[in-house]
N, C-alpha and C. Protein backbone atom coordinates (compact mmCIF):
# COMPACT_ATOMS: atom_id res chain seq x y z
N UNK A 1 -20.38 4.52 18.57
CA UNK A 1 -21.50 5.42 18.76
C UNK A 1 -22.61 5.16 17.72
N UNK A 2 -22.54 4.66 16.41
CA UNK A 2 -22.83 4.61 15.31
C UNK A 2 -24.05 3.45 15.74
N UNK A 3 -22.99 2.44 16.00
CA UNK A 3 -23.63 1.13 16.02
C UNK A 3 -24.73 1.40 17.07
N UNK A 4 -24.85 1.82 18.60
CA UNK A 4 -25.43 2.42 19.58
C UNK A 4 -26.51 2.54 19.26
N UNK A 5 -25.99 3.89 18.51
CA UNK A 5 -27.69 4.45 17.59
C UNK A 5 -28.37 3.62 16.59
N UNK A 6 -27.79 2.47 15.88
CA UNK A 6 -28.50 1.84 15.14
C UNK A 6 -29.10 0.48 16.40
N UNK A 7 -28.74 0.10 17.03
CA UNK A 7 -29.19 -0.56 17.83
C UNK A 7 -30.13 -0.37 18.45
N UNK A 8 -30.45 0.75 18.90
CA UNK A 8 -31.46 1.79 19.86
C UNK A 8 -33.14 1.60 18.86
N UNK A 9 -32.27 2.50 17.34
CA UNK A 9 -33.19 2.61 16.61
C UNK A 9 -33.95 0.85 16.15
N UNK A 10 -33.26 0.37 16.41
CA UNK A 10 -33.95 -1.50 16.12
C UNK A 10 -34.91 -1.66 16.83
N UNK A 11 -34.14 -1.40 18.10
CA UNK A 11 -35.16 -1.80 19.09
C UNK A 11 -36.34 -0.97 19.49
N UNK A 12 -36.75 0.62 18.99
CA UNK A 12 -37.61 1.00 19.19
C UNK A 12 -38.44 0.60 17.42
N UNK A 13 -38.06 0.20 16.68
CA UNK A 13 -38.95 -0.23 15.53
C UNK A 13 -39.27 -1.55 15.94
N UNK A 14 -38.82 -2.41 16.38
CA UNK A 14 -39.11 -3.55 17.25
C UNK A 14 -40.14 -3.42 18.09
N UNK A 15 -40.21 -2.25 19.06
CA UNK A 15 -41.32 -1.86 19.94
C UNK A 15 -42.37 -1.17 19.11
N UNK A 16 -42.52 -0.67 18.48
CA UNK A 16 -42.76 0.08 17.91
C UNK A 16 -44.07 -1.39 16.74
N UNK A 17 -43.28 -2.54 16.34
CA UNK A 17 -44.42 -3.65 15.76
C UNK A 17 -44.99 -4.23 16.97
N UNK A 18 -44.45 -4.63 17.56
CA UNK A 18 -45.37 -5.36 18.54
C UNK A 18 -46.17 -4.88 19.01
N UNK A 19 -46.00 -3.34 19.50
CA UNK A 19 -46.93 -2.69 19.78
C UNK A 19 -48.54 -2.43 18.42
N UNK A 20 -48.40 -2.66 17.42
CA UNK A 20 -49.29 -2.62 15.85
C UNK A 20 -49.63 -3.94 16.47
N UNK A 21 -49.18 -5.15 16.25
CA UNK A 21 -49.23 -6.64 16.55
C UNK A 21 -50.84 -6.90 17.35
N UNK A 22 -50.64 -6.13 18.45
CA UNK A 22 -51.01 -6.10 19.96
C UNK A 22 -52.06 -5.37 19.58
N UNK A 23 -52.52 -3.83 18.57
CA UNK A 23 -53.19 -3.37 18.47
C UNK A 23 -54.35 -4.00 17.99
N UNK A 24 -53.85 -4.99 16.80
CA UNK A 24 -54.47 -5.31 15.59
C UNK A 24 -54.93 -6.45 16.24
N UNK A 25 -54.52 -7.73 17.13
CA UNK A 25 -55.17 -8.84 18.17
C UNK A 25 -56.19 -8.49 18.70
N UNK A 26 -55.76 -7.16 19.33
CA UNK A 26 -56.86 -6.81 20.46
C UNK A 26 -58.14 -6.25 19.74
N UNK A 27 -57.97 -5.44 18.56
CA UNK A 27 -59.36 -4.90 17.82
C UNK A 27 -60.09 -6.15 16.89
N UNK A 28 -59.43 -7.15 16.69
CA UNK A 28 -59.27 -8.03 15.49
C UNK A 28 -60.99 -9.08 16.73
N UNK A 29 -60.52 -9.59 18.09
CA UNK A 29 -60.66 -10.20 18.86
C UNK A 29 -62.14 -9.62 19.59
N UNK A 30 -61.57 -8.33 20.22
CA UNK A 30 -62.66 -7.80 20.40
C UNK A 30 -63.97 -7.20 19.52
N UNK A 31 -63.71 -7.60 18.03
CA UNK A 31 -64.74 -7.23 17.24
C UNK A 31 -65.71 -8.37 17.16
N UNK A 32 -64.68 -9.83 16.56
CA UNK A 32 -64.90 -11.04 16.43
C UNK A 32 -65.63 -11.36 17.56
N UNK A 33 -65.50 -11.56 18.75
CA UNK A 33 -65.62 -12.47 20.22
C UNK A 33 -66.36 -11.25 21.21
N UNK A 34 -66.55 -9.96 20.85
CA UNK A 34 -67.00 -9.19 21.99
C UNK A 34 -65.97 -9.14 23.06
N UNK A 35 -65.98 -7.64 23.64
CA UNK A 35 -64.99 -7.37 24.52
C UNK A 35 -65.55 -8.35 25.88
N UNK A 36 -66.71 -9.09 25.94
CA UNK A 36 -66.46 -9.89 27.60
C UNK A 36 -65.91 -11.19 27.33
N UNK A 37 -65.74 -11.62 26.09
CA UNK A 37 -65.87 -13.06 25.36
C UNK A 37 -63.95 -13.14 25.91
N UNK A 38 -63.53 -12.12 24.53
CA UNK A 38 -62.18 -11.75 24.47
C UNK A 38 -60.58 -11.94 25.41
N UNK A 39 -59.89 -12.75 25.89
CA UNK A 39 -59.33 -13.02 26.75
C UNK A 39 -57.49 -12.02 26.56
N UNK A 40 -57.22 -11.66 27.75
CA UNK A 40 -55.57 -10.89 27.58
C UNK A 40 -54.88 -12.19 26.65
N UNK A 41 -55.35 -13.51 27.35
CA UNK A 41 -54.19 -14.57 26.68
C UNK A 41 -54.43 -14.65 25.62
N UNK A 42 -55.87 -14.82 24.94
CA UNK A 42 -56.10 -15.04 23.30
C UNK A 42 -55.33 -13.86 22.83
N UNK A 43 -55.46 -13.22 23.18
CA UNK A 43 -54.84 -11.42 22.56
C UNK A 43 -53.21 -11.77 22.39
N UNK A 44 -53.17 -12.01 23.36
CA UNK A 44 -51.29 -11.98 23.43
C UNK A 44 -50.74 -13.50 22.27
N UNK A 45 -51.69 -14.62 22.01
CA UNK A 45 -51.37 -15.55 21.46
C UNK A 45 -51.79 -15.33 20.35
N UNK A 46 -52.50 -14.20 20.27
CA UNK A 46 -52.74 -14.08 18.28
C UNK A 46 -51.95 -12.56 18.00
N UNK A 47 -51.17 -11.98 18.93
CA UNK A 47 -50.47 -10.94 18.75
C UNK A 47 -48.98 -11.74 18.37
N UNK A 48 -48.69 -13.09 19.09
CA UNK A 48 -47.80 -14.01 19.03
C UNK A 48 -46.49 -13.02 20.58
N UNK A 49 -47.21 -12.64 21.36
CA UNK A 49 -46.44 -12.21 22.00
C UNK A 49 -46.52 -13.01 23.53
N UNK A 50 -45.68 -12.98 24.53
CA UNK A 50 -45.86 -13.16 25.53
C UNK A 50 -46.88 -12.22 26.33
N UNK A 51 -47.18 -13.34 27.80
CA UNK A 51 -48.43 -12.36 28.26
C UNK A 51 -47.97 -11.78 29.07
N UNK A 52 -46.54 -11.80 29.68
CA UNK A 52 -45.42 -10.66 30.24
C UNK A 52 -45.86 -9.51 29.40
N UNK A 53 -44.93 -9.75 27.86
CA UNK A 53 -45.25 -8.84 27.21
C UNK A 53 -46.72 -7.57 26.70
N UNK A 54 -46.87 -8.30 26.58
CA UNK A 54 -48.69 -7.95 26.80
C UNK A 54 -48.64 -6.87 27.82
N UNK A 55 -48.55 -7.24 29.06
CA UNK A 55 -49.04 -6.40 30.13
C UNK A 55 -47.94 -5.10 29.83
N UNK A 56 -46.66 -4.83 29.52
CA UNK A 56 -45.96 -4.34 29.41
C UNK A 56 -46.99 -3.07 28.62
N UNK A 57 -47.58 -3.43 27.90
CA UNK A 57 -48.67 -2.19 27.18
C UNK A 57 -50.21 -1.98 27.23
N UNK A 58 -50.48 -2.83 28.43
CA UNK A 58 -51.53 -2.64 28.54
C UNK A 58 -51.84 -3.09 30.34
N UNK A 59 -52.29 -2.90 31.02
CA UNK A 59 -52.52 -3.58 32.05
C UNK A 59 -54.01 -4.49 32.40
N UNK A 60 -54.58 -4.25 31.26
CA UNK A 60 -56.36 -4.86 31.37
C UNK A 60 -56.69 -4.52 30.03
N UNK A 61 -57.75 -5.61 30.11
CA UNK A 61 -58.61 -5.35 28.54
C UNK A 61 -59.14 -4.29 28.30
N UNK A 62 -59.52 -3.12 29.50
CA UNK A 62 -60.21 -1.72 28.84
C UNK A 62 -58.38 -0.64 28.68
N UNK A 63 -57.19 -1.33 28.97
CA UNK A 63 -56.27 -0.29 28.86
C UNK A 63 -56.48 -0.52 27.23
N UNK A 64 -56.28 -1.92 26.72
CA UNK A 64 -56.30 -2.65 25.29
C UNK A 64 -57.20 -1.36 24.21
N UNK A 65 -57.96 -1.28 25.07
CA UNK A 65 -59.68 -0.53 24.36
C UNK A 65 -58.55 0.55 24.11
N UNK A 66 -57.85 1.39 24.79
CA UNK A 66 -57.11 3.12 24.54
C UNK A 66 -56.01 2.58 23.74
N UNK A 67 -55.50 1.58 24.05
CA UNK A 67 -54.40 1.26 22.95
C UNK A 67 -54.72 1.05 21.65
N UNK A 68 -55.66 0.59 21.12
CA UNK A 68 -56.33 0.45 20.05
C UNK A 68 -56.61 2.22 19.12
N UNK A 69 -57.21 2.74 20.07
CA UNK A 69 -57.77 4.10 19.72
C UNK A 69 -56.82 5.15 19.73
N UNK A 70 -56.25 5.41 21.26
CA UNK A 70 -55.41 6.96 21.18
C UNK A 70 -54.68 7.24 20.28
N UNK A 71 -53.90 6.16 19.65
CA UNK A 71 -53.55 7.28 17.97
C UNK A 71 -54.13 7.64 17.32
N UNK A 72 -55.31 7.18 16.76
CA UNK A 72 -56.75 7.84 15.65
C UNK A 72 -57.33 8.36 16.38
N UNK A 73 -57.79 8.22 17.67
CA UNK A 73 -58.26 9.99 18.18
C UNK A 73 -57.63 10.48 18.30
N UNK A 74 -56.41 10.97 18.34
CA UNK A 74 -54.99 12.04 18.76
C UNK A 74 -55.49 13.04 17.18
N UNK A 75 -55.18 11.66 16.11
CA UNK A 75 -55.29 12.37 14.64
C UNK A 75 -56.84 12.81 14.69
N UNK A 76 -57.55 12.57 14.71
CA UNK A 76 -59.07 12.75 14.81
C UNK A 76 -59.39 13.81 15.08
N UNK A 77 -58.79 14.17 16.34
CA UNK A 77 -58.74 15.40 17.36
C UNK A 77 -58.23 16.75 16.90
N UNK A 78 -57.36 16.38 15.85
CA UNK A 78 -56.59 17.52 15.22
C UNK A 78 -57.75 18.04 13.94
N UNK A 79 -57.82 17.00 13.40
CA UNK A 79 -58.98 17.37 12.33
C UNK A 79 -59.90 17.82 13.10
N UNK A 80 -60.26 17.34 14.09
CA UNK A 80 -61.83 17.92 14.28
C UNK A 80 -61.39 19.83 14.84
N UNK A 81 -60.16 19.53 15.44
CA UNK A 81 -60.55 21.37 16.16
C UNK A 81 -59.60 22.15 15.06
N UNK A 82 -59.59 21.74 13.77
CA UNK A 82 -59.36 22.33 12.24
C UNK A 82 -60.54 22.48 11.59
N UNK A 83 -61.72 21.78 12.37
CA UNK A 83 -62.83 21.86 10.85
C UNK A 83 -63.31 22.98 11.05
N UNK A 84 -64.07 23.84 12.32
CA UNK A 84 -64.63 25.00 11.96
C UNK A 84 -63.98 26.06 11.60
N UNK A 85 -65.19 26.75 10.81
CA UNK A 85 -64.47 27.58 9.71
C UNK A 85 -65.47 29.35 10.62
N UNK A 86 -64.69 30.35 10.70
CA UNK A 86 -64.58 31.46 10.91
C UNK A 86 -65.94 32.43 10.48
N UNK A 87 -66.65 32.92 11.11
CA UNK A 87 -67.80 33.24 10.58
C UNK A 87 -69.43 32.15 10.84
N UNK A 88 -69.09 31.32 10.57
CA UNK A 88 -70.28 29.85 10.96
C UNK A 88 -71.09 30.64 12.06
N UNK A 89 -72.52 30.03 12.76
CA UNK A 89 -72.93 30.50 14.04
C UNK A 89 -72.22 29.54 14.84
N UNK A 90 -72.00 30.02 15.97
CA UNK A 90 -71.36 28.65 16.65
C UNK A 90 -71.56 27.42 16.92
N UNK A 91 -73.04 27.39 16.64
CA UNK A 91 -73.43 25.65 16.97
C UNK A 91 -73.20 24.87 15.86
N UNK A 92 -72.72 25.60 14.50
CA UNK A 92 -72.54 25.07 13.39
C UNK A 92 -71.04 24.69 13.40
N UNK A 93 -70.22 25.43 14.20
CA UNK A 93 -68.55 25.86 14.49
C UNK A 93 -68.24 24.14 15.27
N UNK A 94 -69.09 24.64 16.78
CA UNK A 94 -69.16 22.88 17.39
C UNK A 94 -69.57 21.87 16.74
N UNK A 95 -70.65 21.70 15.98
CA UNK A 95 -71.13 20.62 14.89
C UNK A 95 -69.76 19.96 14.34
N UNK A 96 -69.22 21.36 13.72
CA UNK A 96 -68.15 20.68 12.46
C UNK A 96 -66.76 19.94 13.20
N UNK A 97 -66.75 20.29 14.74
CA UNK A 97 -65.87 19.74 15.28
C UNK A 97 -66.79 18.05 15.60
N UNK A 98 -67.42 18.10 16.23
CA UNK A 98 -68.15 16.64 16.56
C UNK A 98 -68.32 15.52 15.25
N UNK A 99 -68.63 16.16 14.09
CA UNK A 99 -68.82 15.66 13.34
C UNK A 99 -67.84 14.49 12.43
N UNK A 100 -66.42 15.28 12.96
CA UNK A 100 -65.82 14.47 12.62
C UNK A 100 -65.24 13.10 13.10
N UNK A 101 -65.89 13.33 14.67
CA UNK A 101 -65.79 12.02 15.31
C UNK A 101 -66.86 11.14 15.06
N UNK A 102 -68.11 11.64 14.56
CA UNK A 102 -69.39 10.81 14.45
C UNK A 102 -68.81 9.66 13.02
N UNK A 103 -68.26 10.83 12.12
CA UNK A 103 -67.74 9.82 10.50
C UNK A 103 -67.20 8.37 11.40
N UNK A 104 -65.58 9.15 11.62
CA UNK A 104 -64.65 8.40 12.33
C UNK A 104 -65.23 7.19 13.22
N UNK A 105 -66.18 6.94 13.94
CA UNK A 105 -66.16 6.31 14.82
C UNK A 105 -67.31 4.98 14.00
N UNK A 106 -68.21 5.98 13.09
CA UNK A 106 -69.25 5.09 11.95
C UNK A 106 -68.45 4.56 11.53
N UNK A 107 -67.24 4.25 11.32
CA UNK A 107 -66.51 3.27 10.26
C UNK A 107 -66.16 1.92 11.14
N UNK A 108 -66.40 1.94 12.58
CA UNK A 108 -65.99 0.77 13.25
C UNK A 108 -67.15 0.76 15.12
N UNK A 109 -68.67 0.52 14.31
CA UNK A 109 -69.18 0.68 15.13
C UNK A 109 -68.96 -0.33 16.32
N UNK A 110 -68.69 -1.38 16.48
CA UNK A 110 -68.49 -2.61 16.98
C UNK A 110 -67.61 -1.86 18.09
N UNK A 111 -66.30 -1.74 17.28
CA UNK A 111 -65.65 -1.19 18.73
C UNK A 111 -65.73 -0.01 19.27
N UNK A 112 -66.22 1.20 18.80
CA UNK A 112 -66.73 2.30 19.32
C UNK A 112 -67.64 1.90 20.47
N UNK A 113 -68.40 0.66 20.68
CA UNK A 113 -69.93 0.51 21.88
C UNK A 113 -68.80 0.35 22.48
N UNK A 114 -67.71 -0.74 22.07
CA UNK A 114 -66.47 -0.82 23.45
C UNK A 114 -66.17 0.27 24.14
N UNK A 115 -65.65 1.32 23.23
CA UNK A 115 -64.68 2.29 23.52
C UNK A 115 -65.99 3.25 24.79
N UNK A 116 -66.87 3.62 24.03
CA UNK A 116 -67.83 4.54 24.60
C UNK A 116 -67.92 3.90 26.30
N UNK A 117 -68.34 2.71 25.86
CA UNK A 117 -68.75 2.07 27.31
C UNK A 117 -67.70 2.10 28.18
N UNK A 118 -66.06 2.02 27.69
CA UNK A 118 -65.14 1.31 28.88
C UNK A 118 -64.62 3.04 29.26
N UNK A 119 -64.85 4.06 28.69
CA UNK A 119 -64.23 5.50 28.97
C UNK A 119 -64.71 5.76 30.32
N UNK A 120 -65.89 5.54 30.08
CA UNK A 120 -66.53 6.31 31.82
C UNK A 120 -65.84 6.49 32.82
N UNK A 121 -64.96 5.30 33.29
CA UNK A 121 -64.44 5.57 34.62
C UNK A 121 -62.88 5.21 34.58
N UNK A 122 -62.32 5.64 32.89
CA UNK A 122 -61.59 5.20 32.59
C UNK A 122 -60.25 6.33 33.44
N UNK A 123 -59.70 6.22 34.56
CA UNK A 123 -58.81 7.20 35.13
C UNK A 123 -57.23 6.10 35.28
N UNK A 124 -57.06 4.89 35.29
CA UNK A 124 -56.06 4.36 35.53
C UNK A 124 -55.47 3.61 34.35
N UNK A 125 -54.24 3.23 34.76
CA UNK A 125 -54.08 2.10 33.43
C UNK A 125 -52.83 2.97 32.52
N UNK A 126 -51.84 1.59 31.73
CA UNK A 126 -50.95 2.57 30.77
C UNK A 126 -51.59 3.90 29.91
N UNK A 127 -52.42 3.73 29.34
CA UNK A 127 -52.95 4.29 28.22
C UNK A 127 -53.72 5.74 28.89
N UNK A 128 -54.63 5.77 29.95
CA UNK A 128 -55.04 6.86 29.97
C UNK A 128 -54.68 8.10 30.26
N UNK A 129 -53.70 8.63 30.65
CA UNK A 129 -52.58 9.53 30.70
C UNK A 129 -52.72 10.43 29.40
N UNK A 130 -52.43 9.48 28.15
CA UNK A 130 -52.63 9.88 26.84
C UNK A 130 -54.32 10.06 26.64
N UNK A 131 -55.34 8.95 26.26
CA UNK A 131 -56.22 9.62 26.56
C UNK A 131 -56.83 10.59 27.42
N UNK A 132 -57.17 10.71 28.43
CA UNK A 132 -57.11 12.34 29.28
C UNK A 132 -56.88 13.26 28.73
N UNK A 133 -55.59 13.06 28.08
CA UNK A 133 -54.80 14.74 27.70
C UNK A 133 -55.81 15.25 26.15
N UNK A 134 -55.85 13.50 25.43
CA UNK A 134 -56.46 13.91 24.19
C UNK A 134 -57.72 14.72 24.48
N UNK A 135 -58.70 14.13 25.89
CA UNK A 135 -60.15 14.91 25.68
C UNK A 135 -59.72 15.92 26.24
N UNK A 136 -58.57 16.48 26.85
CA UNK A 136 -58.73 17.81 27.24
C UNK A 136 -58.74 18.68 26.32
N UNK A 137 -57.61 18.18 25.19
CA UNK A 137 -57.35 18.83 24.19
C UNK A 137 -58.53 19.40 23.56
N UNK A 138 -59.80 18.58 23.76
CA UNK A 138 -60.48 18.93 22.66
C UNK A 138 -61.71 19.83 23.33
N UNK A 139 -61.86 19.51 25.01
CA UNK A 139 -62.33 20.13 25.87
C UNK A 139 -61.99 21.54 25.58
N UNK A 140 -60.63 21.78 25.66
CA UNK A 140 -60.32 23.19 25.70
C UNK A 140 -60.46 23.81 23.69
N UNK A 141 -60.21 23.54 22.95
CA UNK A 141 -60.84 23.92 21.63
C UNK A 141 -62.32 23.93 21.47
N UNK A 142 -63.28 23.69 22.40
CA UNK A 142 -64.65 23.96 22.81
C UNK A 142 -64.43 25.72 23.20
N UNK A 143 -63.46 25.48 24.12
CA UNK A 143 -63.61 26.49 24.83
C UNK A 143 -63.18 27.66 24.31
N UNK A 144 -61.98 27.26 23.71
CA UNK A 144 -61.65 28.48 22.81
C UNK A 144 -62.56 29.15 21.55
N UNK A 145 -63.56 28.31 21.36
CA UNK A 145 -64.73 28.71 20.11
C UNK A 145 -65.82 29.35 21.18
N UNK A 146 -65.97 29.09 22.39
CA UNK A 146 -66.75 29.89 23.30
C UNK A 146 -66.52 31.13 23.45
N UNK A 147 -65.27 31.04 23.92
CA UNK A 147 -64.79 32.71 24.06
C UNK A 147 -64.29 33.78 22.72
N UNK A 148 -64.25 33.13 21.85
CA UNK A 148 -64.36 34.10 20.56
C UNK A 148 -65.97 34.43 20.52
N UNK A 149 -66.95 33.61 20.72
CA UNK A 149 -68.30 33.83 21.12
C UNK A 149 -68.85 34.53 22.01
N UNK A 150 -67.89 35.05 23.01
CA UNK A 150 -68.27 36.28 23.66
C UNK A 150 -69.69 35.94 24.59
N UNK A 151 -70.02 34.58 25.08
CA UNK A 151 -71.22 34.86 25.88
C UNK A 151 -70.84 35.11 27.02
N UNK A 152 -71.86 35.32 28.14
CA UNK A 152 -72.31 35.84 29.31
C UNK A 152 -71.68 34.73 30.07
N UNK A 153 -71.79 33.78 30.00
CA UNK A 153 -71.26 32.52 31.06
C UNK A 153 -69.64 31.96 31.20
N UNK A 154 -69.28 31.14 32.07
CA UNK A 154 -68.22 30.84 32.10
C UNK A 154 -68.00 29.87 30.96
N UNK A 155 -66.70 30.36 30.05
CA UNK A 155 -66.54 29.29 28.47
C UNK A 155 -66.22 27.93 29.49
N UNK A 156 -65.26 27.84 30.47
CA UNK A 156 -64.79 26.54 30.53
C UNK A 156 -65.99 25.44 31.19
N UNK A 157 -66.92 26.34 32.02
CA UNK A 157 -68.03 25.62 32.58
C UNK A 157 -68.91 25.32 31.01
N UNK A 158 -68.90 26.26 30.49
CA UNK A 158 -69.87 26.03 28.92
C UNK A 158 -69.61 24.76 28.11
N UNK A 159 -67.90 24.84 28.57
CA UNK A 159 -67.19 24.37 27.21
C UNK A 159 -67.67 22.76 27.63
N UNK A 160 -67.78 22.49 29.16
CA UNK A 160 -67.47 20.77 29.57
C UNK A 160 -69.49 20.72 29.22
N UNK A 161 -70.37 21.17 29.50
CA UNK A 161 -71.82 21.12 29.16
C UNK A 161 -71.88 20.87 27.60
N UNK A 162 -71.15 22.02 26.84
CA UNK A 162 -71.06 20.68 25.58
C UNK A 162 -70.97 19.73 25.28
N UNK A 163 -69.28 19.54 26.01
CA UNK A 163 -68.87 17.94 26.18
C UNK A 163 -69.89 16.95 26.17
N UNK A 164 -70.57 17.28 27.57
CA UNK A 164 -71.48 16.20 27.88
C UNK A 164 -72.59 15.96 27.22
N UNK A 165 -72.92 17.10 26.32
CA UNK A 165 -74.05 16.95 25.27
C UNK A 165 -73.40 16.42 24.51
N UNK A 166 -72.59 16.30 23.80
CA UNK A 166 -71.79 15.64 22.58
C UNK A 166 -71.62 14.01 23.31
N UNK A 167 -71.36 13.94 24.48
CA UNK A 167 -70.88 12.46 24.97
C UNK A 167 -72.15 11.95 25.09
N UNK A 168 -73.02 12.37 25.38
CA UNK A 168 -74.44 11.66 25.79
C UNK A 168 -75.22 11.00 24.14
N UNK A 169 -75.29 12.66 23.50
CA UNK A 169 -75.80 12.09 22.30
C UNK A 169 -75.31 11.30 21.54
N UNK A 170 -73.49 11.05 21.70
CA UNK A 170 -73.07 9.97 20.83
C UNK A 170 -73.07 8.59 21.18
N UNK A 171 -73.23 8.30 22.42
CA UNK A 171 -73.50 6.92 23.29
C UNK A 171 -75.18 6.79 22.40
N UNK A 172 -76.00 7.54 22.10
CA UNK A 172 -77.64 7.38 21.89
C UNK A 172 -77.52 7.12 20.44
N UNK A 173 -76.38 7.95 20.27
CA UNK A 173 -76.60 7.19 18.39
C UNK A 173 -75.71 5.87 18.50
N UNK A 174 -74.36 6.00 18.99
CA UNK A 174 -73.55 4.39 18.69
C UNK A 174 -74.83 3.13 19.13
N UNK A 175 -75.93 3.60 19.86
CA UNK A 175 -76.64 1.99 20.43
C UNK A 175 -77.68 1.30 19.13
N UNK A 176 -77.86 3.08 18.52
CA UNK A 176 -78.62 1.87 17.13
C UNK A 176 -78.19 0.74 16.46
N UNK A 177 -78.53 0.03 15.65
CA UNK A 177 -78.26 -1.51 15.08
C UNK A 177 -77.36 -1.01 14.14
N UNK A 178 -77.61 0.12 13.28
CA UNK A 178 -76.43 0.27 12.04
C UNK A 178 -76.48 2.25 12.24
N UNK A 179 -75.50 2.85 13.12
CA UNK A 179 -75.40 4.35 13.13
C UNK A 179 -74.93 4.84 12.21
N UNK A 180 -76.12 5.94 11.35
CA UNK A 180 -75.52 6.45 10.48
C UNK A 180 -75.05 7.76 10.76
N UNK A 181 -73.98 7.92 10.77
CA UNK A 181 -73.24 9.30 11.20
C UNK A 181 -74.29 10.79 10.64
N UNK A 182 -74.84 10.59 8.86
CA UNK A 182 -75.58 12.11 8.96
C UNK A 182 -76.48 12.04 9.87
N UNK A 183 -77.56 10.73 10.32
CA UNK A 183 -78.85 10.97 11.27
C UNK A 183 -78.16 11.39 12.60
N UNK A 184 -76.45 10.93 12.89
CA UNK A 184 -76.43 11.19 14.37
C UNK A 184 -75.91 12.90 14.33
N UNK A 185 -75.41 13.20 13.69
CA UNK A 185 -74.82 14.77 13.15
C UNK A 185 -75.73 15.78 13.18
N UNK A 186 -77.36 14.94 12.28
CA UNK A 186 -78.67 15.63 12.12
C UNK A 186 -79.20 16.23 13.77
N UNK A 187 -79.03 15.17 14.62
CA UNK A 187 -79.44 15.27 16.11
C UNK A 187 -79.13 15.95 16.71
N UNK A 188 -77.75 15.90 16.78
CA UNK A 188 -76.61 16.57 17.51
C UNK A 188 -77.00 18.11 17.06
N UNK A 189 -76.88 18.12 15.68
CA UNK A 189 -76.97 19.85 15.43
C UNK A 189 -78.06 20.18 16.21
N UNK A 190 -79.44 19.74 16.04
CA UNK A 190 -81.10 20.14 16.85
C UNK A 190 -80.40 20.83 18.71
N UNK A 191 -79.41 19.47 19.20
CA UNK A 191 -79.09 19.73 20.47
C UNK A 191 -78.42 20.94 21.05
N UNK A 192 -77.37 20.98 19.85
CA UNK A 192 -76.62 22.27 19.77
C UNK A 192 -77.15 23.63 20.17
N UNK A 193 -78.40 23.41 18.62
CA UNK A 193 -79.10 25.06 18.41
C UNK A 193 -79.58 25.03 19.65
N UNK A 194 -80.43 24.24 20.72
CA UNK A 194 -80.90 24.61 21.84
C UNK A 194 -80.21 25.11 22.58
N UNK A 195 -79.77 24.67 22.86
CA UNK A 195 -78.39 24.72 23.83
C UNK A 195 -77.62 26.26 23.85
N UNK A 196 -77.30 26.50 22.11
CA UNK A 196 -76.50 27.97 22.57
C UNK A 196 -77.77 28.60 22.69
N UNK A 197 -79.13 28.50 21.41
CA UNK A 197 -80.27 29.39 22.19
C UNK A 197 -80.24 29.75 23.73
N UNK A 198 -80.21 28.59 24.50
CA UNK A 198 -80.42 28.92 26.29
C UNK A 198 -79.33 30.00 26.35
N UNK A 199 -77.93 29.82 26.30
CA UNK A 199 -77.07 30.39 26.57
C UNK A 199 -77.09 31.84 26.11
N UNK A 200 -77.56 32.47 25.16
CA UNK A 200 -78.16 33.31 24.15
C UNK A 200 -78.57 34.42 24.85
């Protein structure tokens, strides 16, 4: 039984590198070469894995894009619907949640244009299952700062109109040449205050 469990446990630390391997090819590649340049086979031959293997965690170069990311947005996600603090006006409450994806994502603009660009119609594939759940997660911590806010409108209809203000304006800052997270934070807040103003 002993041995079982140590065997088990091998082989999921086994899965467990290749899967890092695979991460680190695919971000390493797609930074270097651009995600159209970038090939599954170069990936899998500088991961040193088979391209069986390969597909086993990814099924396409935009699944690659969520494999790369959904663990640091998972963590990301947690920080961000921890940052607002109790009392704030609310557009300052949403700010402090967005904001922490604007830092996060300034530290690796290169693949963020990836990530932003390949999400859109991102519904299939190993990986999005997990992503999905992450933006709901954060969809619905919108929503829950709505309805402690007490407005007139529906929070969950409110909550996704944020969303899309937060998704729009961060595609407008990632396209500058060098995004600096306070100018895109600076923006975002301006969008905010309008925004709950209307709602107001």
């Amino acid at each position: 039984m002993a041995g079982h469990r140590k065997s088990q446990g091998l082989r999921e630390r086994k899965k467990l590198a290749t899967r890092e391997r695979i991460r680190a090819a695919a971000a390493e590649l797609f930074t270097r070469h651009g995600y159209g340049a970038a090939t599954m086979r170069q990936i899998a031959r500088r991961a040193h894995v088979g391209l069986g293997t390969l597909f086993n965690y990814a099924q396409d170069k935009r699944d690659l894009v969520f494999l790369i990311f959904n663990e640091e947005l998972n963590a990301t996600t947690d920080v961000a619907l921890a940052a607002p603090r109790p009392g704030q006006p609310l557009a300052e409450q949403l700010l402090a949640v967005f904001a922490v994806h604007y830092r996060w994502l300034a530290e690796k603009p290169a693949l963020a244009r990836i990530l932003l660009q390949e999400l859109t119609f991102y519904s299939s594939g190993k990986q999005a299952a997990t992503f999905q759940g992450i933006r709901k997660r954060l969809i619905d911590g919108i929503e829950t700062l709505l309805r402690k806010a007490k407005l007139r409108e529906d929070p969950a209809l409110v909550a996704r109109y944020v969303f899309f203000v937060y998704s729009a304006s961060l595609r407008w800052w990632i396209a500058m040449p060098r995004p600096d997270p306070s100018r895109g934070v600076a923006e975002l807040r301006k969008l905010l205050r309008l925004l709950v103003a209307g709602l107001r």
